[in-house]
Structure formats: structure tokens, C-alpha cells
PDB file of N, CA and C in Angstrom:
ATOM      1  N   UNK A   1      29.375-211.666 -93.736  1.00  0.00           N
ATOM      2  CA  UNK A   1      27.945-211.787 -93.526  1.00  0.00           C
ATOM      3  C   UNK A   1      27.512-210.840 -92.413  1.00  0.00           C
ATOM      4  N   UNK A   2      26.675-210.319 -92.618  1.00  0.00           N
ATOM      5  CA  UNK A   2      26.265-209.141 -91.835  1.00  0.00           C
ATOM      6  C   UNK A   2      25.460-209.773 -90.681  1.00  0.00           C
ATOM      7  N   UNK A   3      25.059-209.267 -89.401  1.00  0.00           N
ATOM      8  CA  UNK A   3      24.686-209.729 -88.027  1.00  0.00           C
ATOM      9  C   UNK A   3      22.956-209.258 -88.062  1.00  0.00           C
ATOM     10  N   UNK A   4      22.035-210.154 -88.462  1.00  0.00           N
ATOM     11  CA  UNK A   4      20.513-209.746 -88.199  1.00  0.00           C
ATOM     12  C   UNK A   4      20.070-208.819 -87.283  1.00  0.00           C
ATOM     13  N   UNK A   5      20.622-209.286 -86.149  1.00  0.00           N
ATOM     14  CA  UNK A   5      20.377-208.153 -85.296  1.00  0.00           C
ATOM     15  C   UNK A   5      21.065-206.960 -84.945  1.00  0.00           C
ATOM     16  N   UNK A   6      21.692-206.610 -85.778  1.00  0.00           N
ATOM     17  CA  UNK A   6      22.666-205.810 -85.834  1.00  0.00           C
ATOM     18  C   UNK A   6      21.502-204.150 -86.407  1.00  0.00           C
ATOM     19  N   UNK A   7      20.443-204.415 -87.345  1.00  0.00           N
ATOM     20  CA  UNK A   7      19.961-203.111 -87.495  1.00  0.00           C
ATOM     21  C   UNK A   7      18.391-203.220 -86.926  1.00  0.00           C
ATOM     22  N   UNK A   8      18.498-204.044 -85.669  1.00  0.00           N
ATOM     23  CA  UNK A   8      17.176-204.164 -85.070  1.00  0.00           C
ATOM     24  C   UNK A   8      17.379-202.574 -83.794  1.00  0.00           C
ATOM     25  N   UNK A   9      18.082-201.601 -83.852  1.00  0.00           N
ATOM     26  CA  UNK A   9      18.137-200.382 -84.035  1.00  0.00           C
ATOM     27  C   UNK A   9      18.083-199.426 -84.897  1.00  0.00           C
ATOM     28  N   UNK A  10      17.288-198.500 -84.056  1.00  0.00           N
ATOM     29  CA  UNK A  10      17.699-196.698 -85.003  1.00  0.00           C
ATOM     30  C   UNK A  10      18.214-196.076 -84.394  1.00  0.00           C
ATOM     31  N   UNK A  11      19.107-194.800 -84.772  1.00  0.00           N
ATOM     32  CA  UNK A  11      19.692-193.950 -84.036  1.00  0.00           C
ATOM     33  C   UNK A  11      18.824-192.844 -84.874  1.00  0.00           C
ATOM     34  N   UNK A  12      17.682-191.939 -83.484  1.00  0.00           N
ATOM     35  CA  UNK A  12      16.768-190.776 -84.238  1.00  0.00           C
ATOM     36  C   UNK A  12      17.371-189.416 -83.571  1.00  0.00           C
ATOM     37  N   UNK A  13      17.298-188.397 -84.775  1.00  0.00           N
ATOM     38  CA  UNK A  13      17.744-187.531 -84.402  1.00  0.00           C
ATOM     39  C   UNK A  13      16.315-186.463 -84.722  1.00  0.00           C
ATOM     40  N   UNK A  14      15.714-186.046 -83.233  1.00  0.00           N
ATOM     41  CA  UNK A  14      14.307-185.307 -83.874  1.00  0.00           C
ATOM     42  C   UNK A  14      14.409-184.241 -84.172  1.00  0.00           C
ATOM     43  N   UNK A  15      13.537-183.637 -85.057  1.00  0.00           N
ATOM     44  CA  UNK A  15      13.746-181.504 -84.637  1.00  0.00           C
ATOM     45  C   UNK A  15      13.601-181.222 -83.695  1.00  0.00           C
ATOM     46  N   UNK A  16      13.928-180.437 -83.337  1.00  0.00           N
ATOM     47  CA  UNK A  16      13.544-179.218 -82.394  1.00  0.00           C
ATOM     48  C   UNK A  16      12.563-178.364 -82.160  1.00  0.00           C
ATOM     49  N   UNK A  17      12.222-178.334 -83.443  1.00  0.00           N
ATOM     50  CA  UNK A  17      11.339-177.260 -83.798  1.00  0.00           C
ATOM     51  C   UNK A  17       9.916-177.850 -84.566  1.00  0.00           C
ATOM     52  N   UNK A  18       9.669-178.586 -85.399  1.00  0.00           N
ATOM     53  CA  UNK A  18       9.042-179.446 -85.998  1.00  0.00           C
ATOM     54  C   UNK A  18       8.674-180.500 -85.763  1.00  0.00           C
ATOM     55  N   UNK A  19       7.596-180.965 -84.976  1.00  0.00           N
ATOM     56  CA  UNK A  19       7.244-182.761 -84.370  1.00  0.00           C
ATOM     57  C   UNK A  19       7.020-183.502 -85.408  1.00  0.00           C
ATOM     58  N   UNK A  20       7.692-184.520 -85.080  1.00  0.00           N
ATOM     59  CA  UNK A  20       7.318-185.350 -86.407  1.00  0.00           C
ATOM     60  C   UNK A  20       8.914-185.328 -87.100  1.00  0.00           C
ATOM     61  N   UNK A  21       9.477-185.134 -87.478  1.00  0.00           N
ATOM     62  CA  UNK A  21      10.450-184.777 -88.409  1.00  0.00           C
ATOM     63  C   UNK A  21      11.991-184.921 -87.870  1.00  0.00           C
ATOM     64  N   UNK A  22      12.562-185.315 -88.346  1.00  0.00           N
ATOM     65  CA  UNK A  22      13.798-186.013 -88.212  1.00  0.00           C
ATOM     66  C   UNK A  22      14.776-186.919 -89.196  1.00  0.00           C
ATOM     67  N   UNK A  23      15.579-187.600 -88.396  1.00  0.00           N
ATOM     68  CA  UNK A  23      16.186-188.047 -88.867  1.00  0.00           C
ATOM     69  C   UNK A  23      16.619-189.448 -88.477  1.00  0.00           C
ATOM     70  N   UNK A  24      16.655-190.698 -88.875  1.00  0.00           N
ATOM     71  CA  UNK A  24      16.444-191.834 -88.084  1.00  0.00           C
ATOM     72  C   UNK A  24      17.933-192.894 -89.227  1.00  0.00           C
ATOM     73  N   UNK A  25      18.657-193.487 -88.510  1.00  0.00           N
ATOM     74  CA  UNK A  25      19.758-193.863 -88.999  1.00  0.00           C
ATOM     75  C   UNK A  25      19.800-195.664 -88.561  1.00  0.00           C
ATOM     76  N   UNK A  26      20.016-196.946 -89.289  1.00  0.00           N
ATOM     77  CA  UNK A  26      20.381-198.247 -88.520  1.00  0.00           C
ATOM     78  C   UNK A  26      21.499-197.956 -87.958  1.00  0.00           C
ATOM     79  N   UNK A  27      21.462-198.383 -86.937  1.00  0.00           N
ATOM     80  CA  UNK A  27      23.071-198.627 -85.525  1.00  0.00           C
ATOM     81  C   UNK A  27      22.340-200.212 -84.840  1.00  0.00           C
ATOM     82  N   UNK A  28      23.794-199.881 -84.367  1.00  0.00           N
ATOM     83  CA  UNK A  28      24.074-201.440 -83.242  1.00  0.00           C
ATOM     84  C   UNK A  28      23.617-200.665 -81.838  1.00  0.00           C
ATOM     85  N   UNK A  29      23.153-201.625 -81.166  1.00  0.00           N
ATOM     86  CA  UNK A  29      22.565-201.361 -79.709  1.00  0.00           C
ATOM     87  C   UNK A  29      23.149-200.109 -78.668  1.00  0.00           C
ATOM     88  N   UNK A  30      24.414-199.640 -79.357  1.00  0.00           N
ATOM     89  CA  UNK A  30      25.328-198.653 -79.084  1.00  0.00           C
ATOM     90  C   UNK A  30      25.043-197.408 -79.406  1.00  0.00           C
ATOM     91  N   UNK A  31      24.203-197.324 -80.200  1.00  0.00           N
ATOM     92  CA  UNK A  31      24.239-196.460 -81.166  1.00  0.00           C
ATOM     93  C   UNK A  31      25.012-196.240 -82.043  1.00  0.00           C
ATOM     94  N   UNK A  32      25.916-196.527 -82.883  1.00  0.00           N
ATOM     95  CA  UNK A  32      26.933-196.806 -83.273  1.00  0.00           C
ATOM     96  C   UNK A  32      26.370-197.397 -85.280  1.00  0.00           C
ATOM     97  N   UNK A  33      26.727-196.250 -85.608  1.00  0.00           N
ATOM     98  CA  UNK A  33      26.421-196.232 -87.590  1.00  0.00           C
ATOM     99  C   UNK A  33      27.469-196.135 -87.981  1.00  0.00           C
ATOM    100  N   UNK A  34      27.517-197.389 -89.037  1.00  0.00           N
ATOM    101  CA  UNK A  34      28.197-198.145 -89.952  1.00  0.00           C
ATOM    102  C   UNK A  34      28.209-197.131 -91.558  1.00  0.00           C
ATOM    103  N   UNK A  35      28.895-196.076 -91.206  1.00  0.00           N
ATOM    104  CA  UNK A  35      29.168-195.230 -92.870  1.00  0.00           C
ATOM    105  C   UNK A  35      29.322-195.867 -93.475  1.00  0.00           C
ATOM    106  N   UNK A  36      30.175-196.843 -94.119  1.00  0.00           N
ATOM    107  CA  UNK A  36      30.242-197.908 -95.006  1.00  0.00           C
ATOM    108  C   UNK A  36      28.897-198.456 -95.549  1.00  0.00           C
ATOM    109  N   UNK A  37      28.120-198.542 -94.503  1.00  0.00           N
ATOM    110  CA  UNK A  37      26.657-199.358 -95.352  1.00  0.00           C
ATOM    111  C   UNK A  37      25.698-198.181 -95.389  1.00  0.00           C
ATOM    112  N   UNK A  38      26.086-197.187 -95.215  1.00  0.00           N
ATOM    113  CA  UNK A  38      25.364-195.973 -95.873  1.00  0.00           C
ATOM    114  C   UNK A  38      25.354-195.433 -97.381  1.00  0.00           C
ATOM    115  N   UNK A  39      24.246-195.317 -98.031  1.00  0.00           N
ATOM    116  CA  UNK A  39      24.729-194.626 -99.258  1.00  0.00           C
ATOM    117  C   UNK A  39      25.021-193.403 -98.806  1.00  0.00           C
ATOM    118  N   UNK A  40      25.354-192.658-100.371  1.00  0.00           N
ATOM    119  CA  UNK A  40      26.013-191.368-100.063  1.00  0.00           C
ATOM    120  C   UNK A  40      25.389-190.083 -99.755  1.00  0.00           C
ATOM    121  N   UNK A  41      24.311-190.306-100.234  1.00  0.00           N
ATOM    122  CA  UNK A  41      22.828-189.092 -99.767  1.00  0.00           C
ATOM    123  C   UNK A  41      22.560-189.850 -97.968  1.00  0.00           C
ATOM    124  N   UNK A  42      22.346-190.921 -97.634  1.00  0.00           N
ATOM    125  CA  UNK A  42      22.001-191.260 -96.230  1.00  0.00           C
ATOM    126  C   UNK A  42      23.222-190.628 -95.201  1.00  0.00           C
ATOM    127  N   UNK A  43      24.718-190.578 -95.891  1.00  0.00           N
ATOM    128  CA  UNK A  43      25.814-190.851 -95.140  1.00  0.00           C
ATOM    129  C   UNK A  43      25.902-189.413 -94.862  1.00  0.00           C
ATOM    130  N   UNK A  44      25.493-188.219 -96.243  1.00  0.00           N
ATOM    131  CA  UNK A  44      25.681-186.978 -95.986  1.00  0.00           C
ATOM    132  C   UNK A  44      24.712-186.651 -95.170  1.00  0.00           C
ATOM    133  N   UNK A  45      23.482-186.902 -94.995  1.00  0.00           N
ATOM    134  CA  UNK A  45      22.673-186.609 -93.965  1.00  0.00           C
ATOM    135  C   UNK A  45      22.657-187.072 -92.398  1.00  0.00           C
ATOM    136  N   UNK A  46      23.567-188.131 -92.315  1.00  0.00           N
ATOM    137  CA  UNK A  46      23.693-188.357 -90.873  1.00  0.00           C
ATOM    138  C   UNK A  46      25.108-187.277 -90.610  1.00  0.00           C
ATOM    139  N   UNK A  47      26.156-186.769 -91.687  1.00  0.00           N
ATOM    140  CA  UNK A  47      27.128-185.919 -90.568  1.00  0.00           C
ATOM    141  C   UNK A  47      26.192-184.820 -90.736  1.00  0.00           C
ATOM    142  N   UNK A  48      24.881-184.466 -91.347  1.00  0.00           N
ATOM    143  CA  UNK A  48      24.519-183.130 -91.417  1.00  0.00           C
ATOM    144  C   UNK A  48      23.460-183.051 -90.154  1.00  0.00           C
ATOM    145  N   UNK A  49      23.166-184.017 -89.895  1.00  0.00           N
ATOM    146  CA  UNK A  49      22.018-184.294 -88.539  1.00  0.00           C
ATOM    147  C   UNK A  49      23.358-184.418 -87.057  1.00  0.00           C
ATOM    148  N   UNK A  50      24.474-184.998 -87.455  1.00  0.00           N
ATOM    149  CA  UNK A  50      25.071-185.117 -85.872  1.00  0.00           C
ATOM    150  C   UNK A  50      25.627-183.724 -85.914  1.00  0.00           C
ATOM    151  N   UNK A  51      26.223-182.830 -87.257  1.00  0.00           N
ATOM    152  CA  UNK A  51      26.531-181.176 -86.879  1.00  0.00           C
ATOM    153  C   UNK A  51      25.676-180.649 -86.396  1.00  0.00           C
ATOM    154  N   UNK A  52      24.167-180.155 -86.801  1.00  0.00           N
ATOM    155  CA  UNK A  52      22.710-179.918 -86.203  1.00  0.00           C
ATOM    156  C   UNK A  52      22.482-180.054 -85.239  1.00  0.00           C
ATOM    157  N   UNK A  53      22.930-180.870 -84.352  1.00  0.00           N
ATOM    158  CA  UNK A  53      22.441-181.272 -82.781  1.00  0.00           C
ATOM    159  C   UNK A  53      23.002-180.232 -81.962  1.00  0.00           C
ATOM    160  N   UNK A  54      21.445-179.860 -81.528  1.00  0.00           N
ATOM    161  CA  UNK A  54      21.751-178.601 -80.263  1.00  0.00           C
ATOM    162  C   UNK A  54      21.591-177.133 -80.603  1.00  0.00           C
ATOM    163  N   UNK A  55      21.353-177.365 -82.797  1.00  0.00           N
ATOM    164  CA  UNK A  55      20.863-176.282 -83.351  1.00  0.00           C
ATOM    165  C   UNK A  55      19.315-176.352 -84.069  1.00  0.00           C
ATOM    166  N   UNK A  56      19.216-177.365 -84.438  1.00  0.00           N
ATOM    167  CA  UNK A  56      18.165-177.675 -85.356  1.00  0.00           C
ATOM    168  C   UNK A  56      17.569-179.225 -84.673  1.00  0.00           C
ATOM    169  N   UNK A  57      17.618-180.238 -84.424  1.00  0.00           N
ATOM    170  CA  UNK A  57      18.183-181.648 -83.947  1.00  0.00           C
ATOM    171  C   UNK A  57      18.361-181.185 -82.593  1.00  0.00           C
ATOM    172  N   UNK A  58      17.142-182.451 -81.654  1.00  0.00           N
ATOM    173  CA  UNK A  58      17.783-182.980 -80.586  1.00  0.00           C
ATOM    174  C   UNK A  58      18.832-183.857 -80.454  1.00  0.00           C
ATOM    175  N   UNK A  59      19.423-184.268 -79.191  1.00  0.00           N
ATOM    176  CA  UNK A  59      20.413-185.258 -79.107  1.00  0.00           C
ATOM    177  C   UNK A  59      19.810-186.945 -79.778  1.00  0.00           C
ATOM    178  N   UNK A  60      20.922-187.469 -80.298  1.00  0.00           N
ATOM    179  CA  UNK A  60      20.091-188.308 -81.052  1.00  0.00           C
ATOM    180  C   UNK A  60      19.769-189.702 -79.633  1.00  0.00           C
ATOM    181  N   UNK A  61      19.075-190.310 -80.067  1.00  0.00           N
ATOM    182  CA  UNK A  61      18.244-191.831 -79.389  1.00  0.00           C
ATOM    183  C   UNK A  61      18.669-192.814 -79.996  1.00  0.00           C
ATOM    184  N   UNK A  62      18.706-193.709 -79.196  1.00  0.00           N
ATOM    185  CA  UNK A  62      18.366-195.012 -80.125  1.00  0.00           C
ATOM    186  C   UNK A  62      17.056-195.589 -79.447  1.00  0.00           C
ATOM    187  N   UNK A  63      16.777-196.438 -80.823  1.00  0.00           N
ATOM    188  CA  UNK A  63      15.407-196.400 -80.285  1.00  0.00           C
ATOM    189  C   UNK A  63      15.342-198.162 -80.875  1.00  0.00           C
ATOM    190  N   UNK A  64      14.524-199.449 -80.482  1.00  0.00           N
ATOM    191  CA  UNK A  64      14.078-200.594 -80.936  1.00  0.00           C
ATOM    192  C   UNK A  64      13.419-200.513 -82.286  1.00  0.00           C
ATOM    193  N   UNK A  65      13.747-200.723 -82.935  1.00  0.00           N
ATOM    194  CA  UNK A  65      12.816-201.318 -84.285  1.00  0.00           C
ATOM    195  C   UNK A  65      11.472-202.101 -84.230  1.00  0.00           C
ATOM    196  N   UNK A  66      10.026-201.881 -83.946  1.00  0.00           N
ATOM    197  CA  UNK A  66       9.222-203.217 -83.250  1.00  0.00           C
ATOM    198  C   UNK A  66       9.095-204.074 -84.927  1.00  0.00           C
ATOM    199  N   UNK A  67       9.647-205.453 -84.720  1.00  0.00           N
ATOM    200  CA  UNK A  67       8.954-206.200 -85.983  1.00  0.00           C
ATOM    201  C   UNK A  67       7.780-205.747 -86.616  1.00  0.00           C
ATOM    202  N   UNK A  68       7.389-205.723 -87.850  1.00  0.00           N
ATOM    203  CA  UNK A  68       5.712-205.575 -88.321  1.00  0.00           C
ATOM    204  C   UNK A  68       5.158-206.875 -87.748  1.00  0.00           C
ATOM    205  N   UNK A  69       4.398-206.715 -87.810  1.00  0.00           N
ATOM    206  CA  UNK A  69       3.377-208.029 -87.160  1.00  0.00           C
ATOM    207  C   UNK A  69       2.455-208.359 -88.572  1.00  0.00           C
ATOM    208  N   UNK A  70       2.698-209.861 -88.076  1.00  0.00           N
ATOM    209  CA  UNK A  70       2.335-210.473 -89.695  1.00  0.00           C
ATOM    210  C   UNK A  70       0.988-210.452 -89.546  1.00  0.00           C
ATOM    211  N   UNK A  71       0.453-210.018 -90.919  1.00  0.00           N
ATOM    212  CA  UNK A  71      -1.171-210.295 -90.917  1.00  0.00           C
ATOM    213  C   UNK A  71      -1.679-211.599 -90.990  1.00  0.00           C
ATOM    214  N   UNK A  72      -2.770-212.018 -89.886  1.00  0.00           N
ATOM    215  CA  UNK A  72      -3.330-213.417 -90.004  1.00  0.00           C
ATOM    216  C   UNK A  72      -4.141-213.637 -91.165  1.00  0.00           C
ATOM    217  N   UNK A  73      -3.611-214.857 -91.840  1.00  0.00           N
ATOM    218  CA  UNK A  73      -4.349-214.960 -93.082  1.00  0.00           C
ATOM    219  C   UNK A  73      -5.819-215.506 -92.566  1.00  0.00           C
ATOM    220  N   UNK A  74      -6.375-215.318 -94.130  1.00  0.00           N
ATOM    221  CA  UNK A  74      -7.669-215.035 -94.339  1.00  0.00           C
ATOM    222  C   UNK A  74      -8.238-213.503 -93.696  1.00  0.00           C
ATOM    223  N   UNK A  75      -7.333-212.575 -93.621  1.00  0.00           N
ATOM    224  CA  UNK A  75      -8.281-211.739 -92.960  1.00  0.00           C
ATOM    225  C   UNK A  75      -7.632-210.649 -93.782  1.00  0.00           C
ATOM    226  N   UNK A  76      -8.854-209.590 -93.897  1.00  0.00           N
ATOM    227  CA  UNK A  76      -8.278-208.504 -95.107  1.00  0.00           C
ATOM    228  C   UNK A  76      -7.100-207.426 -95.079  1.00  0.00           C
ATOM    229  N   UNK A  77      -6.909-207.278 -95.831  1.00  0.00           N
ATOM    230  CA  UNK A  77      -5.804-206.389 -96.479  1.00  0.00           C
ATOM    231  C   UNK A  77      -6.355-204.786 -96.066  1.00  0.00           C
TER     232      UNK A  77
END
């Protein structure tokens, strides 16, 4: 059974060059990504974002996940 709070992290890896744009991965408070629960397009893009760093890619972050905040009912969409 997997740990809830376990992907209440990201590990972001930004451009360099491009704001906005990146690359953002679930980790444990460590930073620390679980290849195993990666598919195989996500898994090839995180070793292609941690080679990148320092060429393309800043150093990566981890960063909090904020919950969505539930909409109060009765009030619109």
C-alpha cells in the first residue's frame, strides 16, 4: 500500500531558458523518485531532465503540492 503522503511532493526541474516550462516529477520530501511508479515516457523524461541540468534545466526543487481547495457548494462552477 502506497504512503498518501508520500507524493504530496514535486521534484521541478525548470528551463533555463524558457519561463514557464519544465519538468515536474512526484518524490518523497527528499526529493527522491520512485522509477518503478513511473511510466515509461515519464521515466525517460526524468533521466532526460536530471542529464539536462546545468545545460538546458535548472537544478531541480522540490516543491509542496498545495491541496485544490474544495469549492463551497451552492456556489458556481
Amino acid at each position: 500500500m502506497q504512503d498518501p503522503r508520500r507524493h504530496q511532493f514535486r521534484l521541478c526541474f525548470r528551463s533555463l531558458f524558457d519561463s514557464g516550462r519544465g519538468y515536474a516529477f512526484p518524490c518523497d520530501r527528499d526529493g527522491l523518485v520512485d522509477l518503478d511508479e513511473l511510466s515509461d515516457g515519464a521515466r525517460n523524461n526524468y533521466l532526460y531532465a536530471r542529464a539536462m541540468v546545468g545545460r538546458e534545466l535548472a537544478q531541480p526543487a522540490v516543491e509542496l503540492i498545495e491541496p485544490r481547495r474544495r469549492r463551497e457548494a451552492g456556489r458556481p462552477h
